[in-house]
C-alpha atoms as a PDB file:
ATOM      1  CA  UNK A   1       0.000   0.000   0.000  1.00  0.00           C
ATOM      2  CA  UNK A   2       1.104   3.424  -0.795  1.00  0.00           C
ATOM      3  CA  UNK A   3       2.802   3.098  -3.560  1.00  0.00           C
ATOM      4  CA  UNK A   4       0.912   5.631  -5.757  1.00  0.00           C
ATOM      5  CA  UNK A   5       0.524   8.088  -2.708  1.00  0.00           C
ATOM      6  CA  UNK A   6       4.589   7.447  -2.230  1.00  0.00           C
ATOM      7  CA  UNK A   7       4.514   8.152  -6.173  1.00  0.00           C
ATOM      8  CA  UNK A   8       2.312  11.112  -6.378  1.00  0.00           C
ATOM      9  CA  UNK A   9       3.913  13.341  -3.408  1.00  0.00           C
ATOM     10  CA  UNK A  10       7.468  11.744  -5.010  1.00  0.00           C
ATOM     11  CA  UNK A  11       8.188  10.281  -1.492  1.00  0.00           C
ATOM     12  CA  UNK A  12      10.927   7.170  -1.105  1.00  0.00           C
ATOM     13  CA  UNK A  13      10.389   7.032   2.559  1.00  0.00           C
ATOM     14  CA  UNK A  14       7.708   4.765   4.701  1.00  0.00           C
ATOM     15  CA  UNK A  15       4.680   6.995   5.903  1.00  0.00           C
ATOM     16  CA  UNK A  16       4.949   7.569   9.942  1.00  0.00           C
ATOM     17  CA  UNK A  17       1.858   5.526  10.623  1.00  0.00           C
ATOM     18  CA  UNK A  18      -0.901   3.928   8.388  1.00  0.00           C
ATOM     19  CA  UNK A  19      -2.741   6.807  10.034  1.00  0.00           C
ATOM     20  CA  UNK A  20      -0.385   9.278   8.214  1.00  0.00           C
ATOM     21  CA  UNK A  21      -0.839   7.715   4.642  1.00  0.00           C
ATOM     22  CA  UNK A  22      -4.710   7.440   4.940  1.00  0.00           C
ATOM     23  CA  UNK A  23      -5.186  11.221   6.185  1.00  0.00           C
ATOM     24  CA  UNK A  24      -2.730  12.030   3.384  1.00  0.00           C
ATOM     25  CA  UNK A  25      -4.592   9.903   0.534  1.00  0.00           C
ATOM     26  CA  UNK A  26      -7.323  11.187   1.589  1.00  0.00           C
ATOM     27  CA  UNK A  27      -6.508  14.909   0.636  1.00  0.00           C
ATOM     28  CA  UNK A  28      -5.145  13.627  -2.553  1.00  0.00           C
ATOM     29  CA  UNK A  29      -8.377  12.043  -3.288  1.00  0.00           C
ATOM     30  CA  UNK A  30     -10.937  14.822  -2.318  1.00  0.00           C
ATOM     31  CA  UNK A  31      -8.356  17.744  -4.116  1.00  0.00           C
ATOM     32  CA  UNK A  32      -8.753  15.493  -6.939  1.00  0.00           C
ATOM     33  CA  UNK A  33     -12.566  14.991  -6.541  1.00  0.00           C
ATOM     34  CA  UNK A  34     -12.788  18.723  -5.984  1.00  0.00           C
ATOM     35  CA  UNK A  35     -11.131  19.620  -9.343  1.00  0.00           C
ATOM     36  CA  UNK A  36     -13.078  17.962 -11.200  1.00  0.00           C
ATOM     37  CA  UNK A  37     -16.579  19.363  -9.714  1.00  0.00           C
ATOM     38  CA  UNK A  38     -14.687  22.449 -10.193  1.00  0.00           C
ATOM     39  CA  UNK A  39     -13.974  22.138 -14.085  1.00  0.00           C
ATOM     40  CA  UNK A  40     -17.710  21.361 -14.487  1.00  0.00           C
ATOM     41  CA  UNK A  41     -18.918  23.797 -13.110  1.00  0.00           C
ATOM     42  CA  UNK A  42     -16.588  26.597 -14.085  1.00  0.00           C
ATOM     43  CA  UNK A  43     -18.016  25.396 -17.101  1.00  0.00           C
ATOM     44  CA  UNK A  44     -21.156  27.009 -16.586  1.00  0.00           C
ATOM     45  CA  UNK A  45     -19.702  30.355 -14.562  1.00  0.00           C
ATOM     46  CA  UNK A  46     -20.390  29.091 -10.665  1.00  0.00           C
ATOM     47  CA  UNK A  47     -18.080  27.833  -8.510  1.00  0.00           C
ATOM     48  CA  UNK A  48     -19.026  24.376  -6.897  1.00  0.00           C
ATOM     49  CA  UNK A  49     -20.121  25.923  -3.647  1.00  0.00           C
ATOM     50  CA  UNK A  50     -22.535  28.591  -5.783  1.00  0.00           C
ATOM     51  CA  UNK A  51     -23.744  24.730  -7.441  1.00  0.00           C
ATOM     52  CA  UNK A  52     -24.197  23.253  -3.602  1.00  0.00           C
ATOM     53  CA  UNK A  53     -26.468  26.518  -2.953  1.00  0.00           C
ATOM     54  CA  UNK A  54     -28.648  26.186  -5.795  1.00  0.00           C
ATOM     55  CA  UNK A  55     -28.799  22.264  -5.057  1.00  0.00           C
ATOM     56  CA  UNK A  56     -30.020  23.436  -1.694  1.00  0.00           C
ATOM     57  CA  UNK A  57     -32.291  25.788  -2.785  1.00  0.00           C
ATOM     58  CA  UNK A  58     -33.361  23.084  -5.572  1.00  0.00           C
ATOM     59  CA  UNK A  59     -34.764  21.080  -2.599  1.00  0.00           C
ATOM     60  CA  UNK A  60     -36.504  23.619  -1.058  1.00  0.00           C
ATOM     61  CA  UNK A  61     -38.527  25.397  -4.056  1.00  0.00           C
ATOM     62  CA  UNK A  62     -40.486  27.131  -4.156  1.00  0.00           C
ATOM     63  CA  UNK A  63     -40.206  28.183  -0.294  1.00  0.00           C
ATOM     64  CA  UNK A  64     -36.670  29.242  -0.259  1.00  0.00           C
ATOM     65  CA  UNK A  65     -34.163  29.123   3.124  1.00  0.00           C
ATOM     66  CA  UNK A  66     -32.649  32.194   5.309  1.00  0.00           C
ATOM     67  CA  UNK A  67     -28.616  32.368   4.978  1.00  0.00           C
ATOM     68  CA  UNK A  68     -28.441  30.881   8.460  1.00  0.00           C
ATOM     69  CA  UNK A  69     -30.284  27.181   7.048  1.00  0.00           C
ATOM     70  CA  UNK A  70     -28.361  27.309   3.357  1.00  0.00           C
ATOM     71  CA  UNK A  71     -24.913  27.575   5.970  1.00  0.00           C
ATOM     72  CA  UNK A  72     -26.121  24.594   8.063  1.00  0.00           C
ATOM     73  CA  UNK A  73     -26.455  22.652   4.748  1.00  0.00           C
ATOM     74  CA  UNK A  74     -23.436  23.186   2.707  1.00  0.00           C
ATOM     75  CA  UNK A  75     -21.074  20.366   1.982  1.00  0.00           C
ATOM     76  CA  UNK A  76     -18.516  22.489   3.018  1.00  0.00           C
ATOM     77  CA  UNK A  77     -18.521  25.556   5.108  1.00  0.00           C
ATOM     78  CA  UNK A  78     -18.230  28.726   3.554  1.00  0.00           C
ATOM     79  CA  UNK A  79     -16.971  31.843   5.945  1.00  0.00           C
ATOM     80  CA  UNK A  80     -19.381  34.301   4.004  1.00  0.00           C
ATOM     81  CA  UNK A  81     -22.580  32.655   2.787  1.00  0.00           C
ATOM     82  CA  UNK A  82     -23.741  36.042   1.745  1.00  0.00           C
ATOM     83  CA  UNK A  83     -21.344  36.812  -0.811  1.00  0.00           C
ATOM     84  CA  UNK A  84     -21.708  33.459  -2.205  1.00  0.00           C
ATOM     85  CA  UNK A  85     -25.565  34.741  -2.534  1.00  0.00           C
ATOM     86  CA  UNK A  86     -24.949  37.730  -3.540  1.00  0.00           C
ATOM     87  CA  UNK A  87     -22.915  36.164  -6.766  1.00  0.00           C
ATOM     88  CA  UNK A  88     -25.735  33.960  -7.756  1.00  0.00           C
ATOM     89  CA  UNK A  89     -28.003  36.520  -6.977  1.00  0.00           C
ATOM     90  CA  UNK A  90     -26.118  39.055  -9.238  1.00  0.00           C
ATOM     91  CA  UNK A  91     -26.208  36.280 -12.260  1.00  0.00           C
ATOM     92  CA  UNK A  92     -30.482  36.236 -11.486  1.00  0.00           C
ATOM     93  CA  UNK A  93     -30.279  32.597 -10.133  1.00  0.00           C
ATOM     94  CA  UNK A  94     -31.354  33.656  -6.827  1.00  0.00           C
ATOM     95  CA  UNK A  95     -33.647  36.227  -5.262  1.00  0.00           C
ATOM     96  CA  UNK A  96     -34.272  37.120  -2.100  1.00  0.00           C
ATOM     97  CA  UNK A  97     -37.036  38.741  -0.101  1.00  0.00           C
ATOM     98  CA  UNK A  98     -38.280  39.502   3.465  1.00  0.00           C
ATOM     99  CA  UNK A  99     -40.347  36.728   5.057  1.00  0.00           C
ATOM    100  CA  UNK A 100     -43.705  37.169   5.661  1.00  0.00           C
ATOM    101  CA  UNK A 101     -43.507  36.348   9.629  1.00  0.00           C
ATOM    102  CA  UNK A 102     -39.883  38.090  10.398  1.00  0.00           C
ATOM    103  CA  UNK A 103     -39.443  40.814   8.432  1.00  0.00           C
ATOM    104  CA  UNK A 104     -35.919  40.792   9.985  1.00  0.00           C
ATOM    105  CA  UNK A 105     -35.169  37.876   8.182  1.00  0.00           C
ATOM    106  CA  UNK A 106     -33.986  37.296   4.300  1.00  0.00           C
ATOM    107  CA  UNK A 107     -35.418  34.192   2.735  1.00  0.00           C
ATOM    108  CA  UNK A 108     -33.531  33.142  -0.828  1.00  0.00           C
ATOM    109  CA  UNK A 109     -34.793  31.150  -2.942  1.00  0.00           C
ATOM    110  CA  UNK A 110     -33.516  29.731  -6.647  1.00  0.00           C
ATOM    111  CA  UNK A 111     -35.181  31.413  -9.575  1.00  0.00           C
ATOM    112  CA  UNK A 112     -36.612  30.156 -12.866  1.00  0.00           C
ATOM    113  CA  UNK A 113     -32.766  30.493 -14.201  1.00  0.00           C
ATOM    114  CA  UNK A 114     -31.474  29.380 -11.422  1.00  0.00           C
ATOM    115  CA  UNK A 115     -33.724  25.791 -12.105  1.00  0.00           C
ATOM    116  CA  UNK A 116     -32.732  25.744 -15.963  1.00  0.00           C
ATOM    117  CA  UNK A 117     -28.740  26.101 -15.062  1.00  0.00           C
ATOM    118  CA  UNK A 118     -28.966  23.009 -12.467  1.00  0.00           C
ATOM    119  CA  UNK A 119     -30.830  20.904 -15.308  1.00  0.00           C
ATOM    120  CA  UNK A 120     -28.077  22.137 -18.083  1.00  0.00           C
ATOM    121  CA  UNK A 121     -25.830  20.914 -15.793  1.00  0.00           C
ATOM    122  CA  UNK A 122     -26.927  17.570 -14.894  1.00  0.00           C
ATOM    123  CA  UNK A 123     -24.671  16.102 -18.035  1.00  0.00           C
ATOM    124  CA  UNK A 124     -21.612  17.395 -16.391  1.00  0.00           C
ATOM    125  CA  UNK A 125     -22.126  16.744 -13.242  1.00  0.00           C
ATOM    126  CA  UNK A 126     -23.295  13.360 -13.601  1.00  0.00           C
ATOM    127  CA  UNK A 127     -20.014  13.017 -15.898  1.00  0.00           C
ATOM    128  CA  UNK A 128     -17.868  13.675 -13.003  1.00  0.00           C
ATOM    129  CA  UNK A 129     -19.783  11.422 -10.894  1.00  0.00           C
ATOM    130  CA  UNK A 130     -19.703   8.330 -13.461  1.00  0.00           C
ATOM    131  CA  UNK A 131     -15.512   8.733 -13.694  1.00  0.00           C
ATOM    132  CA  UNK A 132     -15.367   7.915  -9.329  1.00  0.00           C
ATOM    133  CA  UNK A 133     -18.420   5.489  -9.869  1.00  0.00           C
ATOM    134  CA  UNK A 134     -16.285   4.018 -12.657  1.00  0.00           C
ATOM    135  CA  UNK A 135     -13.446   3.725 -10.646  1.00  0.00           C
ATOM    136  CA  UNK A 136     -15.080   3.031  -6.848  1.00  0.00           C
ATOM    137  CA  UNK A 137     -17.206  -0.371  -6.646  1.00  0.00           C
ATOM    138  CA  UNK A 138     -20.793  -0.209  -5.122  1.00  0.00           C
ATOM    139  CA  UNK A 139     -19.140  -1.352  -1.795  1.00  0.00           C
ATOM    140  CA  UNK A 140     -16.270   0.377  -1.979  1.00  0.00           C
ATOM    141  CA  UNK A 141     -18.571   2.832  -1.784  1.00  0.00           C
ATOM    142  CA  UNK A 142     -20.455   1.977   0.864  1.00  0.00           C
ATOM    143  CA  UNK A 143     -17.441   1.236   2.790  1.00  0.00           C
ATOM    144  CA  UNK A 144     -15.965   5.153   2.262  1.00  0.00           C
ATOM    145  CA  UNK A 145     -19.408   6.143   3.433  1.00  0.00           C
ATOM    146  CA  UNK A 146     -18.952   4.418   6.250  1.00  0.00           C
ATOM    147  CA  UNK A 147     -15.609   5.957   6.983  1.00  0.00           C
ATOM    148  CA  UNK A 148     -15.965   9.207   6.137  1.00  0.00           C
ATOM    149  CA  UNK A 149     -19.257   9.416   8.457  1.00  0.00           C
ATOM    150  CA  UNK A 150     -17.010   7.842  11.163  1.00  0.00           C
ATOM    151  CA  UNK A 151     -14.322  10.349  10.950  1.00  0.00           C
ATOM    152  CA  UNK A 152     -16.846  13.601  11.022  1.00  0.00           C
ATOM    153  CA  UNK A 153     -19.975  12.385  12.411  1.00  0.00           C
ATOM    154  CA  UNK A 154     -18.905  13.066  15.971  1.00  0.00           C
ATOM    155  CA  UNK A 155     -17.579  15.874  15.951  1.00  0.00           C
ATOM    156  CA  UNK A 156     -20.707  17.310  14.157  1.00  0.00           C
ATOM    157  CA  UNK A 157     -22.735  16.236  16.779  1.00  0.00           C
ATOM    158  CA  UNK A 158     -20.975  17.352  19.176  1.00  0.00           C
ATOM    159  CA  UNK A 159     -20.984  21.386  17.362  1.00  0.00           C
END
C-alpha cells in the first residue's frame, strides 16, 4: 500500500503511521474529486459551492431558506454565505425577499434560471460522478461512506 501516494507526493520514505498515509490519501483524493466538480462547473460560470447553494435551494422550491439554514447545509462551510448569494443573486439565479412572519429575516430562494442552469448541468455533473463510480465499486462505496461518516460524524454532533 502506498505506492501511488509514495509516487504522487514523489516520497521514497515509509509513511509515519498507516494513520499518516490514509489522512494524506485522503486529501489527494478529495483535491482530486474537488477539481473535477470544479472544471464542471466553471463550465457554466459558478463555482461548486454557488452549485451546492442552488442544489439546496433546488430542494426547497419554491419556499426558499434564510442564509443561516443554506450555511447549516453546505457540503462544506463557507466563511461568508452572503457573498456566495450575492454572486448567484447578481447572475439572477437567486432572489431574495423579506419573510412574511420576520421581516428581519432574508429568505432566498432559486429562480426560474437558477432551475434551468442546475438541469443544463446535470450532463456534467453526472459526468464527473460516473468517472469515481467508474473507478469506486458499489461497496467500496459503501465502505468510504462508512468511513468518512465515522471520521466527522462526531464531531458534528458534538458542534
Amino acid at each position: 500500500m502506498g505506492d501511488a501516494l509514495k509516487k504522487r507526493l514523489k516520497q521514497t520514505a515509509d509513511f509515519g503511521s498507516p494513520a499518516e498515509e490514509a489522512v494524506l490519501n485522503l486529501m489527494v483524493a478529495a483535491d482530486h474529486v474537488r477539481g473535477r466538480l470544479e472544471r464542471a462547473c466553471s463550465e457554466f460560470g459558478i463555482t461548486p459551492g454557488q452549485y451546492n447553494v442552488l442544489r439546496i435551494l433546488r430542494g426547497a422550491h419554491p419556499a426558499g431558506h434564510p442564509r443561516c439554514e443554506i450555511a447549516a447545509r453546505l457540503l462544506e462551510k463557507a466563511p461568508d454565505v452572503t457573498r456566495l448569494v450575492d454572486r448567484l443573486e447578481s447572475q439572477g439565479l437567486v432572489s431574495r425577499d423579506r419573510s412574511e412572519e420576520d421581516r428581519r429575516l432574508s429568505v432566498t430562494r432559486i429562480t426560474r434560471k437558477g432551475l434551468g442552469l442546475l438541469e443544463r448541468m446535470e450532463p456534467a455533473m453526472d459526468e464527473a460522478n460516473s468517472y469515481f463510480r467508474e473507478r469506486v465499486s458499489r461497496q467500496d462505496c459503501r465502505v468510504l461512506t462508512r468511513i468518512c461518516e465515522g471520521i466527522y460524524t462526531e464531531e458534528e454532533d458534538e458542534g
